[in-house]
Protein backbone atom coordinates (compact mmCIF):
# COMPACT_ATOMS: atom_id res chain seq x y z
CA UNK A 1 -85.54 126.65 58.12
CA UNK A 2 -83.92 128.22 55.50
CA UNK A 3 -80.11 129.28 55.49
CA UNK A 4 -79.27 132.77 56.20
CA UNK A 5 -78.24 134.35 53.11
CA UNK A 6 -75.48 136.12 55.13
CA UNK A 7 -74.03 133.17 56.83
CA UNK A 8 -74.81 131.53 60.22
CA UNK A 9 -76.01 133.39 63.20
CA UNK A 10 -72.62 134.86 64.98
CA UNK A 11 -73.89 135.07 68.23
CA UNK A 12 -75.97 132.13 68.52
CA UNK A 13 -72.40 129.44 66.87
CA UNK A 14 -70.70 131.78 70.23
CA UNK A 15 -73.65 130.27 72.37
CA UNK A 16 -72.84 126.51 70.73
CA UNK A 17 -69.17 126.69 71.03
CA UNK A 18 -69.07 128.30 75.09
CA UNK A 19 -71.50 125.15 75.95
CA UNK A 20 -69.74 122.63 74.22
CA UNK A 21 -66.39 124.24 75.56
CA UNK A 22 -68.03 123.41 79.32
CA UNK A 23 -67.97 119.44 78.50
CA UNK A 24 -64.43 119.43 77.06
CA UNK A 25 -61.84 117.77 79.12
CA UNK A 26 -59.15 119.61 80.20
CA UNK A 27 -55.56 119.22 77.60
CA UNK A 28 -52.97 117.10 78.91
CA UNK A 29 -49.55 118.40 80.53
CA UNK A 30 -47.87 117.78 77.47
CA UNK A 31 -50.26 119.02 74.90
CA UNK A 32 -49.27 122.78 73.82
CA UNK A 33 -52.25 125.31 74.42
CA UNK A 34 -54.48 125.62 71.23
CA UNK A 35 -54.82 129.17 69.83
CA UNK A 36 -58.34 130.79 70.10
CA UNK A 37 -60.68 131.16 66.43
CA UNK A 38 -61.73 134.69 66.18
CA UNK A 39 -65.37 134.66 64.97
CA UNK A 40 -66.41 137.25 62.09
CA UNK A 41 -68.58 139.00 65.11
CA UNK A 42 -65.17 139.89 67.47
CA UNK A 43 -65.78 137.00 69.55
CA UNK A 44 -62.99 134.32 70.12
CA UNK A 45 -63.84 130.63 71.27
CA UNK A 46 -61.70 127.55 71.31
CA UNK A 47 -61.91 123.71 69.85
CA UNK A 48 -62.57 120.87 71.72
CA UNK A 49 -59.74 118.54 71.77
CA UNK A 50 -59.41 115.70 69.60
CA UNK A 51 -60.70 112.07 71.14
CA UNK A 52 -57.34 110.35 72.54
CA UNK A 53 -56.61 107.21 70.69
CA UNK A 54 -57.67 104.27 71.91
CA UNK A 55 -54.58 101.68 73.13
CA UNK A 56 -53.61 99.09 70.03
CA UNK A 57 -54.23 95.40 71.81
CA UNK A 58 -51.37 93.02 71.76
CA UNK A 59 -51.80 90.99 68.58
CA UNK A 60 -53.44 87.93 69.35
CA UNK A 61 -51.15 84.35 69.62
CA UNK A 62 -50.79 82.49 66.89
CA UNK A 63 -53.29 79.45 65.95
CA UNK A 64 -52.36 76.18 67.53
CA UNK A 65 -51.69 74.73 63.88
CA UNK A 66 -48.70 77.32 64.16
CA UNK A 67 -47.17 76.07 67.40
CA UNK A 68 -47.92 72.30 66.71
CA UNK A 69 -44.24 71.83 64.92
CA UNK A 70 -42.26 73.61 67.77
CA UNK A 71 -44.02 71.44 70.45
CA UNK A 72 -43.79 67.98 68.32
CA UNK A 73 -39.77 69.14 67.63
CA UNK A 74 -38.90 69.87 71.75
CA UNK A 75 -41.17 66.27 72.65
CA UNK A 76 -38.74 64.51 69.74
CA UNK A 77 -35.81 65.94 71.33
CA UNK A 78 -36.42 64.71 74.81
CA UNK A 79 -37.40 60.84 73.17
CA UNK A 80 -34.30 61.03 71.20
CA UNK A 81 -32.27 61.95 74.54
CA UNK A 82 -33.69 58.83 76.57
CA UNK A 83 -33.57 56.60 74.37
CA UNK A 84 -29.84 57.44 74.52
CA UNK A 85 -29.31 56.91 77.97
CA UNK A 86 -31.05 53.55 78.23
CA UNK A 87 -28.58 52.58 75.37
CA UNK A 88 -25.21 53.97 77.30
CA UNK A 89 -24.21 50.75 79.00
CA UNK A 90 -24.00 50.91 83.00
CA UNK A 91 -24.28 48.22 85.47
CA UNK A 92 -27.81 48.53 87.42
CA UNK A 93 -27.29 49.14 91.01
CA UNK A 94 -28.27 45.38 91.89
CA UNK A 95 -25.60 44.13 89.73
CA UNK A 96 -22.79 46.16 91.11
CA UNK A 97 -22.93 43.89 94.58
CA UNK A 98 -23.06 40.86 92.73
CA UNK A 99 -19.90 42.33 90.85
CA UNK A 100 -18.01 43.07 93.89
CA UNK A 101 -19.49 39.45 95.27
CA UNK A 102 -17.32 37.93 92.12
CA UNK A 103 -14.33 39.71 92.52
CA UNK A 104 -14.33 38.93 96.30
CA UNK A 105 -14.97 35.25 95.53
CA UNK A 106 -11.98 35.10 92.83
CA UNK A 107 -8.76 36.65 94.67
CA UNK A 108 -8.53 32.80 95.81
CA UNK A 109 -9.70 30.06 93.75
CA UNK A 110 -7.92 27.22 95.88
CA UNK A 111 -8.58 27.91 99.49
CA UNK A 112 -6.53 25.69 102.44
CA UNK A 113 -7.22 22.63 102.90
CA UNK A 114 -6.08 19.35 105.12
CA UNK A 115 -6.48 17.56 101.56
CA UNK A 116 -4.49 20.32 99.71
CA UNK A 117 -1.64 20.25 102.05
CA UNK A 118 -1.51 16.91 102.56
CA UNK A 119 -2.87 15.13 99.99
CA UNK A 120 0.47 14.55 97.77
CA UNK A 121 2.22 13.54 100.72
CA UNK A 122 0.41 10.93 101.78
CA UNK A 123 -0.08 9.62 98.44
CA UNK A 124 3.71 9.49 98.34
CA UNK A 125 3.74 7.63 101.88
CA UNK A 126 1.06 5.23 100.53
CA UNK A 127 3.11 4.37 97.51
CA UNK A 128 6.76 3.92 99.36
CA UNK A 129 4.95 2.21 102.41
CA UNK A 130 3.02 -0.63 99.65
CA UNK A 131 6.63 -0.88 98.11
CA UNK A 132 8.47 -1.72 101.35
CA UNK A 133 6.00 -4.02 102.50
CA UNK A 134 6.72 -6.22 98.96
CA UNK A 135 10.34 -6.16 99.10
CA UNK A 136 10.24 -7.30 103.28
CA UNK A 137 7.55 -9.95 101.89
CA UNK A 138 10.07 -11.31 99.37
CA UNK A 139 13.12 -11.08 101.24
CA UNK A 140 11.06 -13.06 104.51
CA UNK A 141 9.88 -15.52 101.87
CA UNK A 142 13.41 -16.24 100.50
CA UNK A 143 14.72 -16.53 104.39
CA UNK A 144 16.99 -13.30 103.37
CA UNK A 145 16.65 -12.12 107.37
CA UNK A 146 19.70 -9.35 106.55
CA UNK A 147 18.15 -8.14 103.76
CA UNK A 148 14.88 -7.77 105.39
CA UNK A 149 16.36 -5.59 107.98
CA UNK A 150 17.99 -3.84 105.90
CA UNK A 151 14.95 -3.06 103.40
CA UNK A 152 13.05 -2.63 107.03
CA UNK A 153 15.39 0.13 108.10
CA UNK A 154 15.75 1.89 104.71
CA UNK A 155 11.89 2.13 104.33
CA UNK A 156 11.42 3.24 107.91
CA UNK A 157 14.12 6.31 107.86
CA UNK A 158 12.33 7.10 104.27
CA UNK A 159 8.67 7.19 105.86
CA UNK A 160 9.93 8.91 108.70
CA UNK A 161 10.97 11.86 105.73
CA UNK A 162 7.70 11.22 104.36
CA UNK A 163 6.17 12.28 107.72
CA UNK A 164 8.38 15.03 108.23
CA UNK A 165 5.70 18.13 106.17
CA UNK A 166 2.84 15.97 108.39
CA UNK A 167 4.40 16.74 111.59
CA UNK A 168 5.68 20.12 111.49
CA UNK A 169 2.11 21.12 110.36
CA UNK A 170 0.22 19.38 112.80
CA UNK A 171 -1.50 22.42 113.96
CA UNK A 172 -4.25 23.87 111.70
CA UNK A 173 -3.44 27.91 110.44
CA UNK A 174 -5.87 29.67 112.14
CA UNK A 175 -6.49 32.94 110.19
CA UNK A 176 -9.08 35.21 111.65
CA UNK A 177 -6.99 38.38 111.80
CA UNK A 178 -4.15 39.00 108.78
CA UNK A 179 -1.27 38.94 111.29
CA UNK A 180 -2.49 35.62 111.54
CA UNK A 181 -1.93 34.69 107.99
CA UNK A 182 1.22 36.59 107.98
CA UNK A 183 2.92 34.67 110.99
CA UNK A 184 1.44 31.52 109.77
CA UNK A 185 3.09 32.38 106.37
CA UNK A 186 6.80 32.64 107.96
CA UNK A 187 5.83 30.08 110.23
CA UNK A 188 5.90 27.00 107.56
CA UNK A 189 9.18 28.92 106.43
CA UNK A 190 11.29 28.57 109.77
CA UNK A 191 12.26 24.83 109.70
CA UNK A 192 15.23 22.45 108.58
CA UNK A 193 13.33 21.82 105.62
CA UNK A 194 10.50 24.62 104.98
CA UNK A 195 6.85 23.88 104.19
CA UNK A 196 6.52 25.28 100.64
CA UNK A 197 2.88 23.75 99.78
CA UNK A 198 1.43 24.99 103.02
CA UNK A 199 3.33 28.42 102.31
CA UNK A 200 1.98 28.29 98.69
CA UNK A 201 -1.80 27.43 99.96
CA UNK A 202 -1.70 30.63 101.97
CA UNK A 203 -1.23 32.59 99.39
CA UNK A 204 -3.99 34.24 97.20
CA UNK A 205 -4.66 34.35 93.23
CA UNK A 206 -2.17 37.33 93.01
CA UNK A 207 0.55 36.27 95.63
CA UNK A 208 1.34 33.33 93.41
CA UNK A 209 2.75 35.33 90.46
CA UNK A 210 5.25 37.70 90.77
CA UNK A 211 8.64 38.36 88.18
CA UNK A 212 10.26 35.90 90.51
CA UNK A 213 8.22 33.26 89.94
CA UNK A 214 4.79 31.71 88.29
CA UNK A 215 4.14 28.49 89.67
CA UNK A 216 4.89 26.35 92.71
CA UNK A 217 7.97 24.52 91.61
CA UNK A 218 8.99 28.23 90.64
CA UNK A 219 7.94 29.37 94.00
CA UNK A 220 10.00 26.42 95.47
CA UNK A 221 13.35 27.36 93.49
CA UNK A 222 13.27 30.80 94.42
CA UNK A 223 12.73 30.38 98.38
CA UNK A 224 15.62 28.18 98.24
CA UNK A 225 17.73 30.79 96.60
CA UNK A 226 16.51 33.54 99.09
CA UNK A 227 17.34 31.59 102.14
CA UNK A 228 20.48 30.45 100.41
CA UNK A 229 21.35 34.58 100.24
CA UNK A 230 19.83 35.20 103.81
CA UNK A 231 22.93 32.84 105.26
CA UNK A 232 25.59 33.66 103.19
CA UNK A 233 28.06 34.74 105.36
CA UNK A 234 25.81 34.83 108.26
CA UNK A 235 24.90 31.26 108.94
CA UNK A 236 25.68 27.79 107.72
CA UNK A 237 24.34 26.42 105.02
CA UNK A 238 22.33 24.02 107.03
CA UNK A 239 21.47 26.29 109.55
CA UNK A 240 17.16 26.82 109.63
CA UNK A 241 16.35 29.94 109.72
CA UNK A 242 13.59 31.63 111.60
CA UNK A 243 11.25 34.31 110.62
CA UNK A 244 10.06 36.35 113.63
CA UNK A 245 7.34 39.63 112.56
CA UNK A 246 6.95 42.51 114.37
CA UNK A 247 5.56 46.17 114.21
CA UNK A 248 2.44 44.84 112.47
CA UNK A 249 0.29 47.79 111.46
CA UNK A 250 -3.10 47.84 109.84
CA UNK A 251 -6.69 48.76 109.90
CA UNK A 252 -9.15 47.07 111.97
CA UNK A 253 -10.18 44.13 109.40
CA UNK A 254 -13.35 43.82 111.02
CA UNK A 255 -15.82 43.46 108.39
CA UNK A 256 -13.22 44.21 105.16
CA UNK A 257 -12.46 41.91 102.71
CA UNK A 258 -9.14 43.53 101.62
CA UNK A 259 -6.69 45.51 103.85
CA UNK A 260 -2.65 47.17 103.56
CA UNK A 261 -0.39 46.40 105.94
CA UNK A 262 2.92 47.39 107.19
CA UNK A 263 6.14 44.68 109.23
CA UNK A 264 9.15 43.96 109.78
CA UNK A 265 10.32 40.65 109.19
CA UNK A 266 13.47 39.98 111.24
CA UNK A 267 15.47 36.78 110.58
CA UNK A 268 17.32 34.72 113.08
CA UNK A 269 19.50 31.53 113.49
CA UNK A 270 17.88 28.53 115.23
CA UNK A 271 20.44 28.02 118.55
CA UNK A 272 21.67 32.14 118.01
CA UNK A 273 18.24 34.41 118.69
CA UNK A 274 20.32 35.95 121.84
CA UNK A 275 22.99 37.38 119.19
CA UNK A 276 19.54 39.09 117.85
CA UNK A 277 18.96 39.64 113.97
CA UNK A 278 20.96 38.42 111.42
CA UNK A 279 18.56 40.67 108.96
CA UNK A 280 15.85 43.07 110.07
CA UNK A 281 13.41 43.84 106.85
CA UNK A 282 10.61 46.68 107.22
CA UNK A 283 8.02 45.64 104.52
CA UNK A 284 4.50 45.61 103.63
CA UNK A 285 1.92 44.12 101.70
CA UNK A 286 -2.07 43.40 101.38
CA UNK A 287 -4.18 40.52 102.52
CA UNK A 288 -8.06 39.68 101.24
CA UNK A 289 -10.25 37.37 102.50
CA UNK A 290 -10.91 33.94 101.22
CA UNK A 291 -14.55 32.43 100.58
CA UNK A 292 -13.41 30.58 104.00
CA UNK A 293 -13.35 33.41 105.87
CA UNK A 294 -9.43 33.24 106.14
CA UNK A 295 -7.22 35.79 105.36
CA UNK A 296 -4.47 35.22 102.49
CA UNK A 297 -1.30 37.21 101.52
CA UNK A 298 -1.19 38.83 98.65
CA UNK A 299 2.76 38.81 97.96
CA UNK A 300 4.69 35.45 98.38
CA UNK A 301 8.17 37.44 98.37
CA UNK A 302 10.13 39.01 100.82
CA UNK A 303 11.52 42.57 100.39
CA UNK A 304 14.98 42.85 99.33
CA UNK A 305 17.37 44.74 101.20
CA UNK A 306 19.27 47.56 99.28
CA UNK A 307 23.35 47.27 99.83
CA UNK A 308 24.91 49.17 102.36
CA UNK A 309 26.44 51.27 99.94
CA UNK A 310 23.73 52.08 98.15
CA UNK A 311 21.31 52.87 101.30
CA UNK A 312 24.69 55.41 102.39
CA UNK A 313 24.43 57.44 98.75
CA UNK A 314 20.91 57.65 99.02
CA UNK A 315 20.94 59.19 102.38
């Protein structure tokens, strides 16, 4: 059909816009209100609404040839860091008992023995006992009876010195507990003429160096000079000494291989213990355990005891 020379139809485009006005959706809250369009016949109608726009998608993730250096740098990262702590040096934890097991084992390299103890001593006796026995055999072979008793008596009174360390450690030191080891300790100390190897023996790797001394004839000199202070002006010079401990206090040692303890080491005169104390000593020290299950001190000293004077100023 031909166009109207006059333009479209007014009433029939007012027909088309009302019905397609009826299938419009209704504007949203926020949308302002869309003026009217006045036809050329009079008649207003309105526009539809633009379609809403559609919601943009999130843009897609990147290929996996994109993320492949990220992920290679992170796993790089976390090789470099383990290989780093294999290479920081720690013992394992099986090697940390075995550790301990070494350190236990080498607080005392030479442990008690009967040997130990007495094994110079009766090499001494040997030697003096074959040299008597000569000389008597010589002087009963040359009919020199007064010389024989004389060589007989002499050697005697010399073995009987011999003997003398033997006898007065007779009984074995017993030490199960470290009061034990402690007692024992003074024990070999409280005679006419001390027991210094025995003394020495019960002492561990640590107790036998100190600034007083660094080996046993150093031990030796410096006991002598100690005792030699303990009786001056309280005893003779001749006078033994004994060593009496009390007020013993430490931890059960039940199952412990090292343990602190705290004494007091009083000091008597042999033939004057109802005069009481000539020194009293509070002290304390530590004790480990042996690989033969004894205990051993762990200081070889005894405490000194500040002057009078100086105890007064500091209290």
């Amino acid at each position: 059909m031909a166009a109207s020379p006059t333009g479209p139809d007014p009433e029939k485009d007012a027909d088309h816009a009302a019905a397609e006005w009826l299938f419009q959706d209704e504007p949203g809250p926020g949308s302002p209100p869309r003026q009217p369009i006045v036809a050329p016949g009079g008649e207003s109608f309105d526009l539809a609404d633009a379609p809403d726009v559609a919601p943009r998608r999130p843009p897609a993730p990147p290929a996996d040839s994109e993320w492949k250096p990220a992920a290679e740098s992170a796993h790089a990262a976390k090789a470099v860091e383990r290989a780093k702590a294999k290479e920081e040096p720690g013992p394992s934890p099986r090697e940390r008992p075995a550790a301990r097991r070494l350190e236990g084992a080498s607080a005392v390299d030479q442990v008690w023995s009967r040997g130990s103890e007495w094994g110079p001593t009766l090499a001494a006796l040997g030697l003096w006992t074959a040299l008597v026995l000569v000389v008597l055999w010589i002087c009963l072979a040359t009919e020199l009876y007064a010389a024989a008793l004389v060589v007989f008596a002499v050697g005697g009174a010399v073995g009987l010195a011999f003997l003398y360390p033997i006898l007065i450690t007779l009984e074995r030191p017993v030490r199960m507990t470290p009061e034990q080891a402690l007692r024992d300790y003074y024990n070999a100390l409280s005679h006419h003429f001390p027991h210094y190897k025995r003394m020495w023996l019960l002492l561990d790797n640590a107790g036998r160096t100190s600034s007083k001394f660094a080996s046993f004839e150093g031990f030796k000199r410096y006991w002598k000079e100690r005792l030699k202070q303990l009786r001056e002006g309280r005893a003779k010079g001749s006078a033994p000494l004994v060593f009496v401990i009390s007020g013993f206090k430490s931890e059960k040692s039940g199952g412990k291989t090292a343990i602190d303890a705290t004494w007091t080491a009083q000091v008597f005169v042999r033939g004057r213990r109802e005069q009481g104390p000539i020194w009293s000593l509070p002290t304390g020290g530590s004790f480990v355990k042996g690989p033969d299950g004894m205990w051993y001190l762990d200081d070889g000293t005894l405490a000194e005891r500040a002057p009078r004077k100086a105890a007064d100023d500091a209290g």
